[in-house]
C-alpha atoms as a PDB file:
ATOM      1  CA  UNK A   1     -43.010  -2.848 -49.722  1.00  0.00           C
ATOM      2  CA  UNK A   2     -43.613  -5.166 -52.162  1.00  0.00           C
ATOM      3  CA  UNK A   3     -45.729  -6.854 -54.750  1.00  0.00           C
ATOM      4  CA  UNK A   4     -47.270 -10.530 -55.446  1.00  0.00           C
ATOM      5  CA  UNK A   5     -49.599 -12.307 -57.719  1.00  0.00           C
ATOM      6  CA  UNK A   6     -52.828 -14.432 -56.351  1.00  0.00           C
ATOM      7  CA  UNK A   7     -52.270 -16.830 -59.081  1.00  0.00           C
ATOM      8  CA  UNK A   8     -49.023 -18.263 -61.182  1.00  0.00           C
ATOM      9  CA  UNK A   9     -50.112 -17.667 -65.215  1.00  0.00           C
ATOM     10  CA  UNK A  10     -47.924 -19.286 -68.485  1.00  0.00           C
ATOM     11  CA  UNK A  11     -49.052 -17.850 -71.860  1.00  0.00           C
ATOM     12  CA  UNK A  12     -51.540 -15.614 -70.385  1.00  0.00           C
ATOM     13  CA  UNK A  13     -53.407 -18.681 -68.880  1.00  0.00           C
ATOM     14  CA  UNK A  14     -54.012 -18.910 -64.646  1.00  0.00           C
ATOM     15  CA  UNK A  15     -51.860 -22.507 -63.676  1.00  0.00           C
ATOM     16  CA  UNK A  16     -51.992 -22.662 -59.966  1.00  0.00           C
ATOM     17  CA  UNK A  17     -52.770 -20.406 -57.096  1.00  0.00           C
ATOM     18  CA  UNK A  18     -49.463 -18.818 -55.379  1.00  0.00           C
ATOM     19  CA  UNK A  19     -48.945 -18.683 -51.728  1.00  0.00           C
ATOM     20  CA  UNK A  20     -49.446 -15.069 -51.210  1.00  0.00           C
ATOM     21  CA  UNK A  21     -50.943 -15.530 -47.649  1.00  0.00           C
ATOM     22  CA  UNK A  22     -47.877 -16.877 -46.813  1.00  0.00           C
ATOM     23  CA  UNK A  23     -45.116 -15.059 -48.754  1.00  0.00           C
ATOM     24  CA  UNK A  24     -43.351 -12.718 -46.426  1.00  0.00           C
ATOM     25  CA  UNK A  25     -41.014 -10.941 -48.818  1.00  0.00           C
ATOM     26  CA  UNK A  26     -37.797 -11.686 -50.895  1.00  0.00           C
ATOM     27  CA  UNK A  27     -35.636  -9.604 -48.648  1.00  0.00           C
ATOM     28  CA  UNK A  28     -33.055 -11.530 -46.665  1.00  0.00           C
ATOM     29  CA  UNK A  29     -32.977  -8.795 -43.902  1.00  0.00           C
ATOM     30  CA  UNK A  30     -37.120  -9.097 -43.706  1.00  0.00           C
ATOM     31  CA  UNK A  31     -36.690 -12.421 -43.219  1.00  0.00           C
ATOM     32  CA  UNK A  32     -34.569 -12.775 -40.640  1.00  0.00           C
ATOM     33  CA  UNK A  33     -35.904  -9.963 -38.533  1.00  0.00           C
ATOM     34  CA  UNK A  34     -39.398 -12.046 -39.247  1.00  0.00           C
ATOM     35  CA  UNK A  35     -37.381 -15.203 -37.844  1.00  0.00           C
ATOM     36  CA  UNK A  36     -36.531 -13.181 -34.640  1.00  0.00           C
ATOM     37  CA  UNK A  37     -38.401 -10.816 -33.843  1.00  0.00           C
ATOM     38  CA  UNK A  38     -41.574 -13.128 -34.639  1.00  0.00           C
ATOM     39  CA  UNK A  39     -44.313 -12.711 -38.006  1.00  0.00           C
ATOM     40  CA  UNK A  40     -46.491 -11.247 -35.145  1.00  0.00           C
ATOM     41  CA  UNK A  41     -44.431  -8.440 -34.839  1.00  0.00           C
ATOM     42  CA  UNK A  42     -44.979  -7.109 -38.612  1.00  0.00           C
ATOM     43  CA  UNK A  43     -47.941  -5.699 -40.310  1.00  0.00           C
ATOM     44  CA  UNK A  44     -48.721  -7.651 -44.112  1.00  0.00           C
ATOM     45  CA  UNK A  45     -51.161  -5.375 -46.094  1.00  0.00           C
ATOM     46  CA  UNK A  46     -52.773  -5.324 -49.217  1.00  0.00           C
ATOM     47  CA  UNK A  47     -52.724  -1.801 -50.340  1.00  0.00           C
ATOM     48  CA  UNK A  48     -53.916  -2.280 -53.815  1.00  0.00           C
ATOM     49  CA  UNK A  49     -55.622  -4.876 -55.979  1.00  0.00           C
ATOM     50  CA  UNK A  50     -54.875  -4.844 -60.232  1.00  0.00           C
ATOM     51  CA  UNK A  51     -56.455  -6.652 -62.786  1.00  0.00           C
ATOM     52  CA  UNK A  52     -53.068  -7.245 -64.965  1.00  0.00           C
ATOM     53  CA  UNK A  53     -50.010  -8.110 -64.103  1.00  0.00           C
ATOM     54  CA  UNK A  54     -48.399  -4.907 -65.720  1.00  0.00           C
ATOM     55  CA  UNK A  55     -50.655  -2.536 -63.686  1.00  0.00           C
ATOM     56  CA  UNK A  56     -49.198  -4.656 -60.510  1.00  0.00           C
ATOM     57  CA  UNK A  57     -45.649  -3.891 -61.476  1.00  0.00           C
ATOM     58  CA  UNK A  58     -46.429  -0.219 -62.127  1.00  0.00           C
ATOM     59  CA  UNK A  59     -48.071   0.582 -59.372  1.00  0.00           C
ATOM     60  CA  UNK A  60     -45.620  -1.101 -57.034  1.00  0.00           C
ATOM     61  CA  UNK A  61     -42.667   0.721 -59.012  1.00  0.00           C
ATOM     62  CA  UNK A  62     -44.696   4.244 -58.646  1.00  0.00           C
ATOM     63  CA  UNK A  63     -45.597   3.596 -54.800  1.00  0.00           C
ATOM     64  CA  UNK A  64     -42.253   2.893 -54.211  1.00  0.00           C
ATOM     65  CA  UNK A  65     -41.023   6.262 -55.593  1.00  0.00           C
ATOM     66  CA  UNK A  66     -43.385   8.120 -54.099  1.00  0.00           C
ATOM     67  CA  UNK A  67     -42.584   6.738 -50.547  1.00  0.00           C
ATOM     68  CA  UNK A  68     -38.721   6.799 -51.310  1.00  0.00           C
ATOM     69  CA  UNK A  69     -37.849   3.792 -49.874  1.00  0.00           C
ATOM     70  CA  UNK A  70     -34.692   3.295 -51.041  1.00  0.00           C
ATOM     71  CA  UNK A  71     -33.721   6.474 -48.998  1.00  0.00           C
ATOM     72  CA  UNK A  72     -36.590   7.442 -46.345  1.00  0.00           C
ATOM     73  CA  UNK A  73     -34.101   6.508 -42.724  1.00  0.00           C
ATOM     74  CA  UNK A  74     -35.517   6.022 -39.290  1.00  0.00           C
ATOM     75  CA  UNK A  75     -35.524   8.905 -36.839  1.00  0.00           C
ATOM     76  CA  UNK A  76     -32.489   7.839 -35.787  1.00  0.00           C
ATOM     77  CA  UNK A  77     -31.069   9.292 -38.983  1.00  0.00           C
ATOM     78  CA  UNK A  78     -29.054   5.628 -39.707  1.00  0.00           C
ATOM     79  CA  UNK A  79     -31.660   2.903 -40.256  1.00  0.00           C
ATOM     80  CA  UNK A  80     -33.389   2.909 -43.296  1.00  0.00           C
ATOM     81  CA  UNK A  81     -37.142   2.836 -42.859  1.00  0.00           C
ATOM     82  CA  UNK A  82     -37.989   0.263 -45.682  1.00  0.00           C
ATOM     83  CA  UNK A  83     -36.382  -2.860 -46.226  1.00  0.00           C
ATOM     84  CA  UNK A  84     -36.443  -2.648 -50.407  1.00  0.00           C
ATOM     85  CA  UNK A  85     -32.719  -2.443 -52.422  1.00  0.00           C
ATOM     86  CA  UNK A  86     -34.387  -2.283 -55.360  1.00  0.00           C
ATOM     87  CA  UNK A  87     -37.173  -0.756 -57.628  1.00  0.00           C
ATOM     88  CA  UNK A  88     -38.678  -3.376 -60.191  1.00  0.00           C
ATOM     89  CA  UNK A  89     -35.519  -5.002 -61.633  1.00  0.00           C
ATOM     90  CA  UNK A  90     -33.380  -2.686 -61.349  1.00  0.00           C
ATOM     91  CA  UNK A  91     -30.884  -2.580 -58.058  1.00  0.00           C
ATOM     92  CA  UNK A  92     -29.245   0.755 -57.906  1.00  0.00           C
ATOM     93  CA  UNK A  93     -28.896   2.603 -54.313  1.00  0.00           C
ATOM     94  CA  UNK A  94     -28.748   6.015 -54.367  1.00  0.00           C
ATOM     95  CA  UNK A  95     -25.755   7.114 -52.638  1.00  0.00           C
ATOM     96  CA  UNK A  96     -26.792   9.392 -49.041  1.00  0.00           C
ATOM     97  CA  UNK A  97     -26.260  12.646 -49.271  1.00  0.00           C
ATOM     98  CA  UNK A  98     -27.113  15.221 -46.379  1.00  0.00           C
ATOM     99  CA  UNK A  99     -27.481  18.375 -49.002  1.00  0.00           C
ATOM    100  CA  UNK A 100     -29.906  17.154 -51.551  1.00  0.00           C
ATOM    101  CA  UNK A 101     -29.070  20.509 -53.413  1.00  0.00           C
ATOM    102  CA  UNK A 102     -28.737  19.966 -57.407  1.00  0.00           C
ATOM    103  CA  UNK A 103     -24.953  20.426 -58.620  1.00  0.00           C
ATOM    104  CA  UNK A 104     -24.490  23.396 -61.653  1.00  0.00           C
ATOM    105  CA  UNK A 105     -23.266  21.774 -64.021  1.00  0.00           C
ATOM    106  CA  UNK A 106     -21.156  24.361 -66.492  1.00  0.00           C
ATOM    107  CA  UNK A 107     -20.836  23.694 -70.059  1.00  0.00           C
ATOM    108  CA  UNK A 108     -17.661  23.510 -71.741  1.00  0.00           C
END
């Protein structure tokens, strides 16, 4: 799940038109199971159209919370479901835990 831009802008101005009809995805594991398993095999949707280029990068951010894709597994309870390591800029990968129970903390 991912995000891109119709057109390339510099100083608020549109430059050139990006390949988004093309652009598969910046995950290496994407991209090779595209390479094998064949671009016919995957689905490439356009869930949401924004105006702004910040509105773009929320939205993405907030759908990919919502859908916890950094820790939403397949069925078979090993294979995560989404291929994303990341949320906007910031790579952090919540460790797996099978009791999602808060810790007490105790104060001192």
């Amino acid at each position: 799940m991912g995000k891109k831009q119709y057109y390339f802008y510099r100083k608020g101005k549109k430059v050139s038109k990006s390949k988004w009809e093309t652009y598969t995805g910046s995950s290496k594991e994407l991209n090779k199971d595209i390479k094998d398993l064949g671009k016919d095999k995957f689905i490439f949707e356009i869930l949401a159209e924004y105006m702004t280029r910040g509105w773009l990068t929320y939205a993405e951010a907030n759908l990919q919370h919502k859908r916890d894709v950094l820790t939403t597994y397949m069925t078979d309870d090993m294979t995560p479901l989404y291929y994303n390591k990341q949320i906007g800029a910031i790579r952090y990968m919540p460790k797996r835990i099978d009791d999602p129970t808060p810790v007490k903390r105790v104060k001192k």
